[in-house]
C-alpha atoms as a PDB file:
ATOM      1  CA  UNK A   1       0.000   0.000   0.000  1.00  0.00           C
ATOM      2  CA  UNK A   2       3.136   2.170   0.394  1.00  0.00           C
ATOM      3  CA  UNK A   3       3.356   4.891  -2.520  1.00  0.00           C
ATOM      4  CA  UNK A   4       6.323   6.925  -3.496  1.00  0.00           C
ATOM      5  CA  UNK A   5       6.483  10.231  -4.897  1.00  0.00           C
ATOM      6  CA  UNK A   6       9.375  12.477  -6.108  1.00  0.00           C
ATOM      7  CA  UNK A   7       9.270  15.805  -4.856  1.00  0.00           C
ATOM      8  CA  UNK A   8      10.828  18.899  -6.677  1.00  0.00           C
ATOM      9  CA  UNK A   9      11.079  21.918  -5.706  1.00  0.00           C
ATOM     10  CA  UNK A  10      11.603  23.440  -2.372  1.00  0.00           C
ATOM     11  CA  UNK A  11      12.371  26.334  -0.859  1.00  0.00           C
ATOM     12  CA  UNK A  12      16.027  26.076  -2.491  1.00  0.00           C
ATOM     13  CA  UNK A  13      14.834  23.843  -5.473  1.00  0.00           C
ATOM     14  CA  UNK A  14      12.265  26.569  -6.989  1.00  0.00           C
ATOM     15  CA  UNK A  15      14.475  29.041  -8.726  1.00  0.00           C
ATOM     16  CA  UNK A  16      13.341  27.570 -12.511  1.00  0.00           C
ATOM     17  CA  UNK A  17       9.371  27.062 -11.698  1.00  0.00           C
ATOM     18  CA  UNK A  18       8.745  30.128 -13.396  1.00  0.00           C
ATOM     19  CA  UNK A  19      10.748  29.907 -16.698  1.00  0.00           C
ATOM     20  CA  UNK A  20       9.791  26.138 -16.759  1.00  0.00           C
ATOM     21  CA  UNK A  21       6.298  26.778 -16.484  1.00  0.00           C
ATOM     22  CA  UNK A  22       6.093  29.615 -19.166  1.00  0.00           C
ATOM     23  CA  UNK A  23       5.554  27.971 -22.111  1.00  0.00           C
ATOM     24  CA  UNK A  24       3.505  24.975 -23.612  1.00  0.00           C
ATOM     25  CA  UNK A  25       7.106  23.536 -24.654  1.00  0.00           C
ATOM     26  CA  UNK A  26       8.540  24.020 -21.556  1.00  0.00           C
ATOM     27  CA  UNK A  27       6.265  22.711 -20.051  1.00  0.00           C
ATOM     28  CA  UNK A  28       5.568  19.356 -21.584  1.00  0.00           C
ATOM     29  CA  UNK A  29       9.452  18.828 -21.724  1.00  0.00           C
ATOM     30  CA  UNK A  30       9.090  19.217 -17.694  1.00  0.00           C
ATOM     31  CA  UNK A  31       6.206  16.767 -17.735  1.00  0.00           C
ATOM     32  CA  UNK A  32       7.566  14.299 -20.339  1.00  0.00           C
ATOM     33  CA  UNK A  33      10.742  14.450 -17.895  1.00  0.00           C
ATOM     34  CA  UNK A  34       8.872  13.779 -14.969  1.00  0.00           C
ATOM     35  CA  UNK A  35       7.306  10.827 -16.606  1.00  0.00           C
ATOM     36  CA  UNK A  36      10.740   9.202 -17.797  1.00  0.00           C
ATOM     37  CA  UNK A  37      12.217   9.587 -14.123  1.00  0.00           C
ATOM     38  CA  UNK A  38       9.273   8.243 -12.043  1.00  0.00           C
ATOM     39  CA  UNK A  39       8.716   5.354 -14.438  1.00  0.00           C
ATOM     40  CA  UNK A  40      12.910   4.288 -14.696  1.00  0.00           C
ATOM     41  CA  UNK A  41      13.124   4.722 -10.526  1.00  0.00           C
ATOM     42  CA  UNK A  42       9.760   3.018 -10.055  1.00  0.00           C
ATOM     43  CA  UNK A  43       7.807   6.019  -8.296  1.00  0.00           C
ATOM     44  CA  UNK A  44       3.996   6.403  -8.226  1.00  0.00           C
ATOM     45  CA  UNK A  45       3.983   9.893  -9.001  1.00  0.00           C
ATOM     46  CA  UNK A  46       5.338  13.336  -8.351  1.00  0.00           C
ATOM     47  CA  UNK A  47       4.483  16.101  -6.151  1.00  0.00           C
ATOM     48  CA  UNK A  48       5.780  19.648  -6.758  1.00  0.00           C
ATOM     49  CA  UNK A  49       6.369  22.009  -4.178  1.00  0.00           C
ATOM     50  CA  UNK A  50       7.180  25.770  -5.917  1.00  0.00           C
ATOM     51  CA  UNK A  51       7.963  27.808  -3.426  1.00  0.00           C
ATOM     52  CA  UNK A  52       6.214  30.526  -4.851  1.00  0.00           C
ATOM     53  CA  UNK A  53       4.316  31.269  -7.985  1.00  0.00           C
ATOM     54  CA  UNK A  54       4.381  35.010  -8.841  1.00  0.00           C
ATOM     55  CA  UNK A  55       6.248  36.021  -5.842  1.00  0.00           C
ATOM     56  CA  UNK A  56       8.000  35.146  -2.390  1.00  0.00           C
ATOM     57  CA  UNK A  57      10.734  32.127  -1.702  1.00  0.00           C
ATOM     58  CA  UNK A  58      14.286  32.493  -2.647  1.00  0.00           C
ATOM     59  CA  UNK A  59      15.251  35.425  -3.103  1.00  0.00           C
ATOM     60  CA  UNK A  60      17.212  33.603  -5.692  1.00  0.00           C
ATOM     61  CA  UNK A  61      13.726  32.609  -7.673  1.00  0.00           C
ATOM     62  CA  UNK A  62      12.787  33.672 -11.204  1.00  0.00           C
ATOM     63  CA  UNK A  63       8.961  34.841 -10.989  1.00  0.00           C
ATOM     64  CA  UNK A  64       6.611  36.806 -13.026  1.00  0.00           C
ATOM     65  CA  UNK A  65       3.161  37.975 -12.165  1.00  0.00           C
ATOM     66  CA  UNK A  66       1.495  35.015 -15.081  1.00  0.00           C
ATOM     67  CA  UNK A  67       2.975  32.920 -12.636  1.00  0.00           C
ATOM     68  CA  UNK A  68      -0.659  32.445 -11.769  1.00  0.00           C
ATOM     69  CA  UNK A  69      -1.794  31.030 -14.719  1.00  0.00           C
ATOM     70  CA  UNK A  70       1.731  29.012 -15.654  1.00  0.00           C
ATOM     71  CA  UNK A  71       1.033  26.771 -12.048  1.00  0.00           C
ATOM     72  CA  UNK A  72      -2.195  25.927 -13.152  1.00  0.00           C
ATOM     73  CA  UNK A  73      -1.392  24.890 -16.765  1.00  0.00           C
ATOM     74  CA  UNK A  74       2.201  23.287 -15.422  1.00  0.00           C
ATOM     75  CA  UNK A  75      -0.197  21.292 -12.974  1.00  0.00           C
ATOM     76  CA  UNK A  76      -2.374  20.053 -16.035  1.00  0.00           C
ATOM     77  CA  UNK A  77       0.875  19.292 -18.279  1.00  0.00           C
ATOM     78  CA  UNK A  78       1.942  16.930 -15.545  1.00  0.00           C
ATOM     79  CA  UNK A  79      -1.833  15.488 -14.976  1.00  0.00           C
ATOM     80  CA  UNK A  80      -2.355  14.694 -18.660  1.00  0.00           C
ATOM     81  CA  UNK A  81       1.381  13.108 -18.825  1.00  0.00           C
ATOM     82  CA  UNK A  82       0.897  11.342 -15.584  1.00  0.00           C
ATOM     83  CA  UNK A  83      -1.841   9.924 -16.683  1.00  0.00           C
ATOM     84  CA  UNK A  84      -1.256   8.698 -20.422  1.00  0.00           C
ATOM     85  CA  UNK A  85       1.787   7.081 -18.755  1.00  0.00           C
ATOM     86  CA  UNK A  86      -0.897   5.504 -16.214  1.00  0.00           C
ATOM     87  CA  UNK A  87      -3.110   4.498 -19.177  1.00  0.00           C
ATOM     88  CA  UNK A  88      -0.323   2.995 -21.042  1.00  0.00           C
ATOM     89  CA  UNK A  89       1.603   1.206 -17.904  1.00  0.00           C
ATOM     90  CA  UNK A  90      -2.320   0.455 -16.672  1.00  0.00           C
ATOM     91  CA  UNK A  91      -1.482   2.204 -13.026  1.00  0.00           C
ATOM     92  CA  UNK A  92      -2.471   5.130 -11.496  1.00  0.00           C
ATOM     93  CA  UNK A  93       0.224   7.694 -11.598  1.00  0.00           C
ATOM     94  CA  UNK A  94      -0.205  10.374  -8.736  1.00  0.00           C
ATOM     95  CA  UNK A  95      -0.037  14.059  -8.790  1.00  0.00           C
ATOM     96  CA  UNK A  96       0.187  16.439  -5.336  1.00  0.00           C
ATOM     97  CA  UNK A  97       1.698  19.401  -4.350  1.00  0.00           C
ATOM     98  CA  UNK A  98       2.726  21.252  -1.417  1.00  0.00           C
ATOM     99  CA  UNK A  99       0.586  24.609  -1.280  1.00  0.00           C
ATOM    100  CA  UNK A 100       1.495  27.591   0.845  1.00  0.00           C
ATOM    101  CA  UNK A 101      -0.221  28.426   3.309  1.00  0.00           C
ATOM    102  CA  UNK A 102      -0.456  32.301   3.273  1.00  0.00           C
ATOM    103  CA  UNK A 103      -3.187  34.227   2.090  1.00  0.00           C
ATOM    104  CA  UNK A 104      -0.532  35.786  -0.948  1.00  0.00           C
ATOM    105  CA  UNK A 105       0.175  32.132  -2.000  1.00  0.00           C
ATOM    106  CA  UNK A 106      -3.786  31.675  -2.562  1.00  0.00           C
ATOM    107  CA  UNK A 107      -4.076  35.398  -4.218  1.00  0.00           C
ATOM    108  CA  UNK A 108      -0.920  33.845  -6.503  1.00  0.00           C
ATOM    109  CA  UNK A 109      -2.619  30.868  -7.377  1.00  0.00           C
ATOM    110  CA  UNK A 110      -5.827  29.388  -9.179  1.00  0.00           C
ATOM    111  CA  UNK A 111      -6.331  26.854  -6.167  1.00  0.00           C
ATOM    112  CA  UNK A 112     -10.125  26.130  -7.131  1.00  0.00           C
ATOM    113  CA  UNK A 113      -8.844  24.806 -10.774  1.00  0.00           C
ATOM    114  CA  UNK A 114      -5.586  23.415  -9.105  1.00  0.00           C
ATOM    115  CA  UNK A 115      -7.183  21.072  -6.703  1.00  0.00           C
ATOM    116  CA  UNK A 116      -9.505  19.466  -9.370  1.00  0.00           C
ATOM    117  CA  UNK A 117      -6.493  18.786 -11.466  1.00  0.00           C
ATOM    118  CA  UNK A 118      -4.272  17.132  -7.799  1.00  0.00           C
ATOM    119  CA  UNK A 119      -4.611  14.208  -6.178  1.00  0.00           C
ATOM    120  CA  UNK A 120      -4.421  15.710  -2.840  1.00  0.00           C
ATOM    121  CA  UNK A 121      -3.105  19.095  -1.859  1.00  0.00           C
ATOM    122  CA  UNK A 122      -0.055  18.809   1.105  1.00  0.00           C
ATOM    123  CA  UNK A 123      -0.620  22.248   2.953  1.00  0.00           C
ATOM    124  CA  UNK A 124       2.510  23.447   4.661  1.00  0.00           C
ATOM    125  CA  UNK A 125       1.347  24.555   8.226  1.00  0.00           C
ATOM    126  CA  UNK A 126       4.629  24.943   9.769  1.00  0.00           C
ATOM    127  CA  UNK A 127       7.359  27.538  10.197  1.00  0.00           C
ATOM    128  CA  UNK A 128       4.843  29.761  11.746  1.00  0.00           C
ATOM    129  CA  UNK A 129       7.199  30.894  14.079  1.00  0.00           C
ATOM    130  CA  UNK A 130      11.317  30.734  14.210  1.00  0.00           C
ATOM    131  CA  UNK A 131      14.170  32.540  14.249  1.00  0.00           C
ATOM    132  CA  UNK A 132      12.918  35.293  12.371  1.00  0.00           C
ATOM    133  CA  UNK A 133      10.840  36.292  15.461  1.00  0.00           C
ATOM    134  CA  UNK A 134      11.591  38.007  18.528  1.00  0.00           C
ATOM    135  CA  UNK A 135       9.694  35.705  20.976  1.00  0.00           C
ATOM    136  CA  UNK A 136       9.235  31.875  20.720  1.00  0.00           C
ATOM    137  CA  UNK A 137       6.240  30.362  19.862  1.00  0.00           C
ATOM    138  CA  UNK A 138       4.452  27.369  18.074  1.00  0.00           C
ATOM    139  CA  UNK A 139       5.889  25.710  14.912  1.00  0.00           C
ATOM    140  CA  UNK A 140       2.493  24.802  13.904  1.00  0.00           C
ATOM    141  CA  UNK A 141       0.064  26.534  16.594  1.00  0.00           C
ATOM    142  CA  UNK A 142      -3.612  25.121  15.963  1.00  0.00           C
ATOM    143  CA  UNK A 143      -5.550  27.862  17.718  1.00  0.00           C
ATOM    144  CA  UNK A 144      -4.697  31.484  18.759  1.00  0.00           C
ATOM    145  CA  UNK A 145      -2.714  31.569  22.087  1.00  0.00           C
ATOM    146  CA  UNK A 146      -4.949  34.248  24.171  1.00  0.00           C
ATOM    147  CA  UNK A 147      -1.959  34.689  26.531  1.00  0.00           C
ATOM    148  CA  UNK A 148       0.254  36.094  23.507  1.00  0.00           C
ATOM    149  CA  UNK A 149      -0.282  39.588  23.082  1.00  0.00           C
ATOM    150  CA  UNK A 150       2.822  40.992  20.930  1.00  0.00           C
ATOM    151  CA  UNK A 151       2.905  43.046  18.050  1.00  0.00           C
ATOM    152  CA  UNK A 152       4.741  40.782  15.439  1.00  0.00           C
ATOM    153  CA  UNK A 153       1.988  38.128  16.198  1.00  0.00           C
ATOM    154  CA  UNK A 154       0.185  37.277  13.120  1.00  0.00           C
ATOM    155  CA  UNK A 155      -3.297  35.714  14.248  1.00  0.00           C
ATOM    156  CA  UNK A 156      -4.004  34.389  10.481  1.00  0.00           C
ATOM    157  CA  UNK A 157      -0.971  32.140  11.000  1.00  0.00           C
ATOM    158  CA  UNK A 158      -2.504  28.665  12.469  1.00  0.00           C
ATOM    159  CA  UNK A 159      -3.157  25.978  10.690  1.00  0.00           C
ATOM    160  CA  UNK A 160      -7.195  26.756  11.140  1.00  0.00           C
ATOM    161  CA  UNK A 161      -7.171  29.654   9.438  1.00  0.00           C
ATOM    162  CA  UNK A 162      -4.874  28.073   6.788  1.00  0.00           C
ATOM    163  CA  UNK A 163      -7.535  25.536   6.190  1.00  0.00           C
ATOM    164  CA  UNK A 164     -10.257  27.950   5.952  1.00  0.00           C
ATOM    165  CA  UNK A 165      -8.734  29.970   3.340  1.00  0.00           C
ATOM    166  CA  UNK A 166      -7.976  26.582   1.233  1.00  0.00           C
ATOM    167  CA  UNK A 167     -11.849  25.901   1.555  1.00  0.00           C
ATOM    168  CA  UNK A 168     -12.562  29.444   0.221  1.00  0.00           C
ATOM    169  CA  UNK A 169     -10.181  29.514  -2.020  1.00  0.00           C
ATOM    170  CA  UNK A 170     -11.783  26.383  -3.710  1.00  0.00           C
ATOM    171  CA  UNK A 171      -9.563  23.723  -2.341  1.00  0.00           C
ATOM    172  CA  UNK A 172     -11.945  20.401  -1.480  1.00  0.00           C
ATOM    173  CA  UNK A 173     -11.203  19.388   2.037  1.00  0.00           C
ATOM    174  CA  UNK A 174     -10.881  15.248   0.680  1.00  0.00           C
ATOM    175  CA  UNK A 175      -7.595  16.268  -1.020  1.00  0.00           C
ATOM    176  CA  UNK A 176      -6.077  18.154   1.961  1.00  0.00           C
ATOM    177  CA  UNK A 177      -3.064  16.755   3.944  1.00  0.00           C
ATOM    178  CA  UNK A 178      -1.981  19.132   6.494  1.00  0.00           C
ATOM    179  CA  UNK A 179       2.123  19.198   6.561  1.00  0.00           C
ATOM    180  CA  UNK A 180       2.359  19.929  10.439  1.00  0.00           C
ATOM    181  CA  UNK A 181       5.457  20.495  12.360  1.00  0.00           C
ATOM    182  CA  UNK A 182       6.598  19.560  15.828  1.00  0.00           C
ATOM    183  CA  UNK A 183      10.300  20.206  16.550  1.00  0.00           C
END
């Protein structure tokens, strides 16, 4: 029952989303790639975690503001590859992706036509809070905390709210896994 996926991408890995997802070429190449690598190494699918269409990530990251649009069609190229390689090898070939979970990353994205075209959806609800803040506080806080009252809180940032926005934005709640931290 175990099922592998590669994952590209990342917060390091995302610098060529953007150029790779501008064009129909491109992106077929990327998806005909994909196809070749998952079916020589045995994998069940792919997932693809761009950290992040139109803008944010790396500072190192190409991004433009169609960026929008390119995820969504990138998504499909890799859907309709996946699954004439499925049809073909008579398996089904899996496509996720790990979504962001701030309210820009939904504004950036068409998450309503996304999610049809996914498998599931792996929300990252983590790095909430780190060494970028001044005070310590939950990885991957569920609720607010009533007893924090600072300024550089961000109430939005818990893994409810994240979940709420996904629903709004379109995203079905049977294809959301919740990526939750707790180191």
């Amino acid at each position: 029952q175990l099922k592998t996926l590669i994952s590209v991408g990342g917060w390091t890995g995302s610098k060529d989303f953007s150029n790779v997802a501008l064009t129909p070429e491109s992106r077929t190449r990327f998806a005909q790639s994909a196809v070749t690598f998952i079916r020589q190494y045995g994998f069940d699918g792919v997932d693809i975690d761009w950290e992040f269409p139109v803008a944010g990530g790396d500072p190192g990251n190409s991004a433009r503001p169609e960026d929008k649009q390119n995820f969504t069609k990138l998504m499909q190229s890799l859907r309709d590859a996946l699954d004439a390689a499925g049809r073909a090898d008579r398996q089904k070939y899996l496509l996720t992706a790990a979504i962001g979970s701030t309210k820009d990353y939904i504004e950036n994205t068409e998450m309503e036509k996304v999610a049809k075209i996914l498998d599931w959806a792996n929300i990252m609800t983590y790095d909430f809070s780190g060494h970028w803040n001044i005070y310590a506080g939950h990885n991957t806080p569920m609720h607010d905390d009533p007893a924090i009252g600072r300024p550089d809180v961000d109430y939005e940032m818990k893994f409810t709210s994240v979940v709420k926005r996904m629903r709004d934005a379109g995203g079905p709640p049977g294809k959301m896994t919740l990526g939750m931290a707790f180191y």
